[in-house]
N, C-alpha and C. Protein backbone atom coordinates (compact mmCIF):
# COMPACT_ATOMS: atom_id res chain seq x y z
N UNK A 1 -25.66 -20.81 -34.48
CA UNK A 1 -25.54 -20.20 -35.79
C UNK A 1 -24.12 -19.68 -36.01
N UNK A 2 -23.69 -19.42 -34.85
CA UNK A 2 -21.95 -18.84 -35.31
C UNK A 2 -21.16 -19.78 -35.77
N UNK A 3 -21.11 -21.28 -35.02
CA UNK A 3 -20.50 -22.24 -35.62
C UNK A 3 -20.42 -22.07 -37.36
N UNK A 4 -21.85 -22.55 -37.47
CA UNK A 4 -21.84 -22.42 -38.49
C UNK A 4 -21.55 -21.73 -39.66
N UNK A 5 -21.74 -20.07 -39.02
CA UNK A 5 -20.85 -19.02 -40.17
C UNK A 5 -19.30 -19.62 -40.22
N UNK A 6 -18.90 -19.59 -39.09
CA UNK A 6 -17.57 -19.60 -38.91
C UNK A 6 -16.37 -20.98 -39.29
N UNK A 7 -17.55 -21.91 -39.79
CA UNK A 7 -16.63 -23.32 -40.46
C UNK A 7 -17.27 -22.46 -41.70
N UNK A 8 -18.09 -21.96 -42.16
CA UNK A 8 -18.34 -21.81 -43.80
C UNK A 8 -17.28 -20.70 -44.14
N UNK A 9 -16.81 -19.96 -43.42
CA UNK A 9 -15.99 -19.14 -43.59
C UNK A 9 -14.60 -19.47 -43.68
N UNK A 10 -14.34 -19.93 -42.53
CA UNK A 10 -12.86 -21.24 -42.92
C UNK A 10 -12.92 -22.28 -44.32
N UNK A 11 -14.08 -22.63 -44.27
CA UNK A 11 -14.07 -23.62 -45.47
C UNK A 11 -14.00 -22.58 -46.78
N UNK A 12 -14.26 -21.49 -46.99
CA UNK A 12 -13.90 -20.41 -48.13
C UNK A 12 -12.86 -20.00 -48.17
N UNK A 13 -12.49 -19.33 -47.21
CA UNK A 13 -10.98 -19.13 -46.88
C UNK A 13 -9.87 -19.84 -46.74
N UNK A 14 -10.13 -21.34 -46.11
CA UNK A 14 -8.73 -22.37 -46.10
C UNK A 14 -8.76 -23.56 -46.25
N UNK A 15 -9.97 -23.65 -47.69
CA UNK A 15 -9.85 -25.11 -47.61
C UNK A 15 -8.74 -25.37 -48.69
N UNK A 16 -8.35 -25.21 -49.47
CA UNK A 16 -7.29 -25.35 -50.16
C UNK A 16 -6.34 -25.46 -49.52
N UNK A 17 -5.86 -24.73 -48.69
CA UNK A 17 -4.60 -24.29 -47.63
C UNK A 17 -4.73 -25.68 -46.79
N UNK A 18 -5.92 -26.21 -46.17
CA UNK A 18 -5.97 -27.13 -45.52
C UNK A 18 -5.59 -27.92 -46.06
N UNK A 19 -5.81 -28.78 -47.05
CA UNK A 19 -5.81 -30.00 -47.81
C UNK A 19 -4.45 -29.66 -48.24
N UNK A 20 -3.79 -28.50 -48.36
CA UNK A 20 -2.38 -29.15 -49.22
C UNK A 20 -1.64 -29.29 -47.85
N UNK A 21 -2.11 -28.82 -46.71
CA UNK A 21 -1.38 -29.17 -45.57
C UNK A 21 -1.89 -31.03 -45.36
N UNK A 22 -2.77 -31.22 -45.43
CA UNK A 22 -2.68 -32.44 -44.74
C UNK A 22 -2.03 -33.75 -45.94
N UNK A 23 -2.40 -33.04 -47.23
CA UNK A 23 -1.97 -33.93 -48.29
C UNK A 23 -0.75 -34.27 -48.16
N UNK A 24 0.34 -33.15 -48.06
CA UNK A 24 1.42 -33.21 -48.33
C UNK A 24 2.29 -34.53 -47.10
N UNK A 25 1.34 -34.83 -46.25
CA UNK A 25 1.68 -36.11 -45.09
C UNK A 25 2.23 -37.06 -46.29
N UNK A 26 0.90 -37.41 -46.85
CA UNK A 26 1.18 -39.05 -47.10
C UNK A 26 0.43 -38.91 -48.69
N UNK A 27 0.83 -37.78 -49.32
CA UNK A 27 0.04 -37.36 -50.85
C UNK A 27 -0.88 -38.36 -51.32
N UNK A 28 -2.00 -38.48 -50.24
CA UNK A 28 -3.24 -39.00 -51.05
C UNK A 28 -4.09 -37.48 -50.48
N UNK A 29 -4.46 -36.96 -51.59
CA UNK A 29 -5.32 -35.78 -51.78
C UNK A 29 -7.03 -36.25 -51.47
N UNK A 30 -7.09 -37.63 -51.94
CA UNK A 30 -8.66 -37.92 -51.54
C UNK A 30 -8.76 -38.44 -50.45
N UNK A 31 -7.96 -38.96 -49.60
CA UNK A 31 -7.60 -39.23 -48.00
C UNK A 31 -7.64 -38.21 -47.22
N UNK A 32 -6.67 -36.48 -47.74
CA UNK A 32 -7.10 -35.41 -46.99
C UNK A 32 -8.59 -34.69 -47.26
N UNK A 33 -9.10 -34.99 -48.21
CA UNK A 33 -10.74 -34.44 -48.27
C UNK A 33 -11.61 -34.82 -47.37
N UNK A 34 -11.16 -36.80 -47.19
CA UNK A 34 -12.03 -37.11 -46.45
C UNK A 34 -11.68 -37.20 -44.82
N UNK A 35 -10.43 -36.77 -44.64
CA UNK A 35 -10.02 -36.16 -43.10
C UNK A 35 -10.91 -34.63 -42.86
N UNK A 36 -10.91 -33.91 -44.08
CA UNK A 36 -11.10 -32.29 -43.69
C UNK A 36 -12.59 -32.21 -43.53
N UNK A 37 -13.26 -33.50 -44.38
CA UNK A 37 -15.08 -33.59 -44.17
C UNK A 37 -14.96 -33.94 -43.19
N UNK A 38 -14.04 -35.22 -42.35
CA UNK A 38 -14.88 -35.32 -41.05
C UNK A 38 -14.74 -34.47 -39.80
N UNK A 39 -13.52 -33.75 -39.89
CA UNK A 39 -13.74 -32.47 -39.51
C UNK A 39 -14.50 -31.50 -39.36
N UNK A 40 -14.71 -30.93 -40.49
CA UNK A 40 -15.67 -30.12 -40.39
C UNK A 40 -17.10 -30.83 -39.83
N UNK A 41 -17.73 -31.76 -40.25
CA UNK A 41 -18.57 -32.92 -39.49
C UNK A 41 -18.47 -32.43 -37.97
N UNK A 42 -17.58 -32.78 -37.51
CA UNK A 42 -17.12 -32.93 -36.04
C UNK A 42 -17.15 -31.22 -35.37
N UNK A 43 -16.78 -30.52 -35.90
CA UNK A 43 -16.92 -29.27 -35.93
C UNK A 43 -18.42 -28.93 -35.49
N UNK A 44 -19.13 -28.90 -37.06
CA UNK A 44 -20.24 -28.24 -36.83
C UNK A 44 -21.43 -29.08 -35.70
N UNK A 45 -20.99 -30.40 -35.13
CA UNK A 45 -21.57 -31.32 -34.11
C UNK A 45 -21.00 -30.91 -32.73
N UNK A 46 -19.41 -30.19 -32.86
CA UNK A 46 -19.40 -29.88 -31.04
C UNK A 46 -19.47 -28.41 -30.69
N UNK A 47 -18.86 -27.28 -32.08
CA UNK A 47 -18.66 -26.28 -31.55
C UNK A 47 -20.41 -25.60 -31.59
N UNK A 48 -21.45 -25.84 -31.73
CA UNK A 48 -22.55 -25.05 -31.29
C UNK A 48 -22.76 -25.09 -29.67
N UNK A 49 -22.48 -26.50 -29.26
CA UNK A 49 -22.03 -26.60 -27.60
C UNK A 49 -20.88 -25.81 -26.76
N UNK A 50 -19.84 -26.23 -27.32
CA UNK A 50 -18.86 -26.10 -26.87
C UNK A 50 -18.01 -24.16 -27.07
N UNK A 51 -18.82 -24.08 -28.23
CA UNK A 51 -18.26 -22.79 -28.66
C UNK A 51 -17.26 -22.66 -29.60
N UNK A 52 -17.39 -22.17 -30.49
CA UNK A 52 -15.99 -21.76 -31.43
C UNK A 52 -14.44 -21.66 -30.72
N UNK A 53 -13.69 -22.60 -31.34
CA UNK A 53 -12.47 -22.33 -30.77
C UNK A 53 -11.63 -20.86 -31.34
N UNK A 54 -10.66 -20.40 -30.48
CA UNK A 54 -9.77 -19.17 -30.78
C UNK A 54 -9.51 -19.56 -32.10
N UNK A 55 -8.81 -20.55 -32.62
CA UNK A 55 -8.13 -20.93 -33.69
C UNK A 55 -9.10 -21.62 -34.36
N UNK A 56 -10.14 -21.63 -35.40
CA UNK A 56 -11.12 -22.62 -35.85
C UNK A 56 -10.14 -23.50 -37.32
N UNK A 57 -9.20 -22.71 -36.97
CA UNK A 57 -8.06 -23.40 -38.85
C UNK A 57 -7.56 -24.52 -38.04
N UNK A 58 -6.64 -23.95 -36.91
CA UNK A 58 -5.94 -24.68 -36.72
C UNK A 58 -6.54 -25.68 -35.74
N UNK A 59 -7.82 -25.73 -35.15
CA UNK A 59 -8.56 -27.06 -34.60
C UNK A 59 -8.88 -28.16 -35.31
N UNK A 60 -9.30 -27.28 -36.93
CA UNK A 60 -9.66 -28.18 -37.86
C UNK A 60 -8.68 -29.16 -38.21
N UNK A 61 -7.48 -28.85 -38.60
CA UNK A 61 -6.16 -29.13 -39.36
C UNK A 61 -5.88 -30.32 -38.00
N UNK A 62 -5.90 -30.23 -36.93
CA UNK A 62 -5.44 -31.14 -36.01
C UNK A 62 -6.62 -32.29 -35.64
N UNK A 63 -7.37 -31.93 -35.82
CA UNK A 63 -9.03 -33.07 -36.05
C UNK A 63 -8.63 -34.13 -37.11
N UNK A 64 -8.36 -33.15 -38.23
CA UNK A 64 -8.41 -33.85 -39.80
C UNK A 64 -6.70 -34.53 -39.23
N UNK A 65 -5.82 -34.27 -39.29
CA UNK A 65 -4.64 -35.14 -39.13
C UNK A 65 -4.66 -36.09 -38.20
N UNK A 66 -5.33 -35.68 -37.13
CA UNK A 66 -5.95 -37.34 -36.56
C UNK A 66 -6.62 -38.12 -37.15
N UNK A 67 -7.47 -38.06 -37.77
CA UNK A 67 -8.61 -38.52 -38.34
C UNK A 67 -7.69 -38.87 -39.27
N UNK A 68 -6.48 -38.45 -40.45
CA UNK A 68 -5.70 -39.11 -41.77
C UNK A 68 -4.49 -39.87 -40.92
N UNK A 69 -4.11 -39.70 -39.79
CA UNK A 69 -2.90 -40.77 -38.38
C UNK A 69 -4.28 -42.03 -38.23
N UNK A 70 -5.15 -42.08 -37.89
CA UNK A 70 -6.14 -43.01 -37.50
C UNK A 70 -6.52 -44.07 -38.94
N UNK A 71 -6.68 -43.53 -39.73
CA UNK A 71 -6.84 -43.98 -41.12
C UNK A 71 -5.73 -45.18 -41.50
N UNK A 72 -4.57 -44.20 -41.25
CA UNK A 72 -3.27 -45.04 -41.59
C UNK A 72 -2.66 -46.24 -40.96
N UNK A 73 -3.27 -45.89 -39.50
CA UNK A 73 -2.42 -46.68 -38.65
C UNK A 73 -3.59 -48.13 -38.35
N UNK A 74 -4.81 -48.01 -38.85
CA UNK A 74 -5.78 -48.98 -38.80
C UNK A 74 -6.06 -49.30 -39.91
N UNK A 75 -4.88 -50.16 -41.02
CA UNK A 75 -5.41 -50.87 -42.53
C UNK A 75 -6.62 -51.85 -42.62
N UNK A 76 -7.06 -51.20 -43.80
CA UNK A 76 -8.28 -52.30 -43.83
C UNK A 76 -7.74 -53.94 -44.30
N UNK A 77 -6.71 -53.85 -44.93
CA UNK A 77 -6.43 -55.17 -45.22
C UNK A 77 -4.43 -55.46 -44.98
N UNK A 78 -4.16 -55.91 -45.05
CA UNK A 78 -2.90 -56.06 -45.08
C UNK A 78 -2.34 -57.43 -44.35
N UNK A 79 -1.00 -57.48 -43.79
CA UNK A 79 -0.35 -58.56 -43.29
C UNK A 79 -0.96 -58.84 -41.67
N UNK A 80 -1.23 -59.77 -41.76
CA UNK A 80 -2.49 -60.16 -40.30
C UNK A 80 -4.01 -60.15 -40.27
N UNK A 81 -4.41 -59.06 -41.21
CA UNK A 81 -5.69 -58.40 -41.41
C UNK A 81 -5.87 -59.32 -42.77
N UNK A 82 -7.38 -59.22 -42.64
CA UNK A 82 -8.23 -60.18 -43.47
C UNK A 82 -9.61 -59.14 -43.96
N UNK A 83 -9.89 -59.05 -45.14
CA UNK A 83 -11.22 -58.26 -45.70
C UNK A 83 -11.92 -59.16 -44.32
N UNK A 84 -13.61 -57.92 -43.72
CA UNK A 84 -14.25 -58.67 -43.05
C UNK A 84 -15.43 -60.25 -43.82
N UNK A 85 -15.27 -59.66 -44.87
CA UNK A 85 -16.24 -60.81 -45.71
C UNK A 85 -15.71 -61.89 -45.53
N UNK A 86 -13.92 -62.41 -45.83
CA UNK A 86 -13.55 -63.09 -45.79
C UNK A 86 -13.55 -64.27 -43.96
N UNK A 87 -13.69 -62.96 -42.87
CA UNK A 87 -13.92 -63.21 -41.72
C UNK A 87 -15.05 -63.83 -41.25
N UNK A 88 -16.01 -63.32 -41.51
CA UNK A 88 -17.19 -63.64 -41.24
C UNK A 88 -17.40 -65.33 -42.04
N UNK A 89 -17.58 -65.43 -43.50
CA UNK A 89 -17.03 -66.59 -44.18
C UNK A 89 -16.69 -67.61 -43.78
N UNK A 90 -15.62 -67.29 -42.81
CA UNK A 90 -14.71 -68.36 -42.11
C UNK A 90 -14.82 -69.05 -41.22
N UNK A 91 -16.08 -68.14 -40.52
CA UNK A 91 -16.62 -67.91 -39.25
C UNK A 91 -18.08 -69.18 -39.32
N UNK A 92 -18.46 -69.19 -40.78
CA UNK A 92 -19.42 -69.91 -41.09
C UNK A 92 -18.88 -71.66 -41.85
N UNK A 93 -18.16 -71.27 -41.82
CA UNK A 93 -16.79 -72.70 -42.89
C UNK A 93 -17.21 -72.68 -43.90
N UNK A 94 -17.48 -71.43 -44.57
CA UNK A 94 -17.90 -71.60 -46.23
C UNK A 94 -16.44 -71.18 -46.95
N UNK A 95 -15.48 -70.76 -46.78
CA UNK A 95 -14.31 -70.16 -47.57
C UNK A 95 -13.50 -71.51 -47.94
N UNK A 96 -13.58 -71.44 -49.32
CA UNK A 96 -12.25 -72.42 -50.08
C UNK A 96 -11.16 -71.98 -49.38
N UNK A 97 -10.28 -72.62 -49.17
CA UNK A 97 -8.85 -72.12 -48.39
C UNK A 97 -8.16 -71.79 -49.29
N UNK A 98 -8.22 -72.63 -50.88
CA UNK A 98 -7.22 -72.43 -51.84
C UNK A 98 -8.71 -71.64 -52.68
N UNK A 99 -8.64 -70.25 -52.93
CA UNK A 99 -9.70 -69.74 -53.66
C UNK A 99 -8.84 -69.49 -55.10
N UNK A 100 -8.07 -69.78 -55.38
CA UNK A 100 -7.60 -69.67 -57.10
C UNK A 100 -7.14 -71.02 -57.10
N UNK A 101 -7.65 -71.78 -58.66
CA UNK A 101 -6.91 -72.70 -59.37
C UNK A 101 -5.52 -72.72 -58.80
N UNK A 102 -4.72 -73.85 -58.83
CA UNK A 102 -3.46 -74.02 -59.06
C UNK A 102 -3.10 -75.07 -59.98
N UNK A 103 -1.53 -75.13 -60.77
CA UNK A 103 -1.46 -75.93 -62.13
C UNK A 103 -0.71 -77.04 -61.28
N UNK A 104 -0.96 -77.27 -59.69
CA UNK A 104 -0.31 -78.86 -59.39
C UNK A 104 -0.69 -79.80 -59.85
C-alpha cells in the first residue's frame, strides 16, 4: 500500500515537472507520457516487493528516459526496417514488389 500512496503522490506533485523533463530530450510530449506511464507501470509492479526507493522522482525520471532512449533507438520503420505486415507478406510471397502504379 505505500507504493502505492507514494507514486500517487509523485504523480500529483511531479508529473508536470516530469514530462517537461523528459520532453524537452527529443520534444515529443506524447512520447514522454507514454515513457512516464510505463514507469509508473513498472513502479507500482516492483516497488511493493522491492520497496520504495529513497528518491521515487528521480527512479521514475530514469525508468521513463530509458524507456523514451529504447523507443528511439529501436524504429519501427525506417532505412533497413520494414512495417511487420509487410514482413510477414513476404514471408508468404503475397507482396507486389512494385506496390504503386508507375507511368513506364
Amino acid at each position: 500500500m505505500e507504493a502505492q500512496r507514494t507514486a500517487e503522490m509523485v504523480a500529483r506533485a511531479s508529473y508536470g515537472r516530469l514530462i517537461a523533463l523528459l520532453a524537452a530530450r527529443n520534444r515529443d510530449i506524447a512520447a514522454a507520457e507514454d515513457a512516464l506511464a510505463e514507469a509508473f507501470r513498472k513502479a507500482l509492479e516492483l516497488w511493493p516487493g522491492q520497496g520504495v526507493p529513497d528518491r521515487p522522482e528521480a527512479w521514475l525520471l530514469t525508468v521513463a528516459r530509458r524507456a523514451l532512449d529504447h523507443a528511439t533507438a529501436t524504429p519501427r520503420c525506417g532505412p533497413g526496417r520494414q512495417p511487420r505486415s509487410t514482413f510477414f507478406m513476404k514471408k508468404r510471397g503475397s507482396v507486389n514488389p512494385r506496390p504503386f502504379p508507375t507511368s513506364d
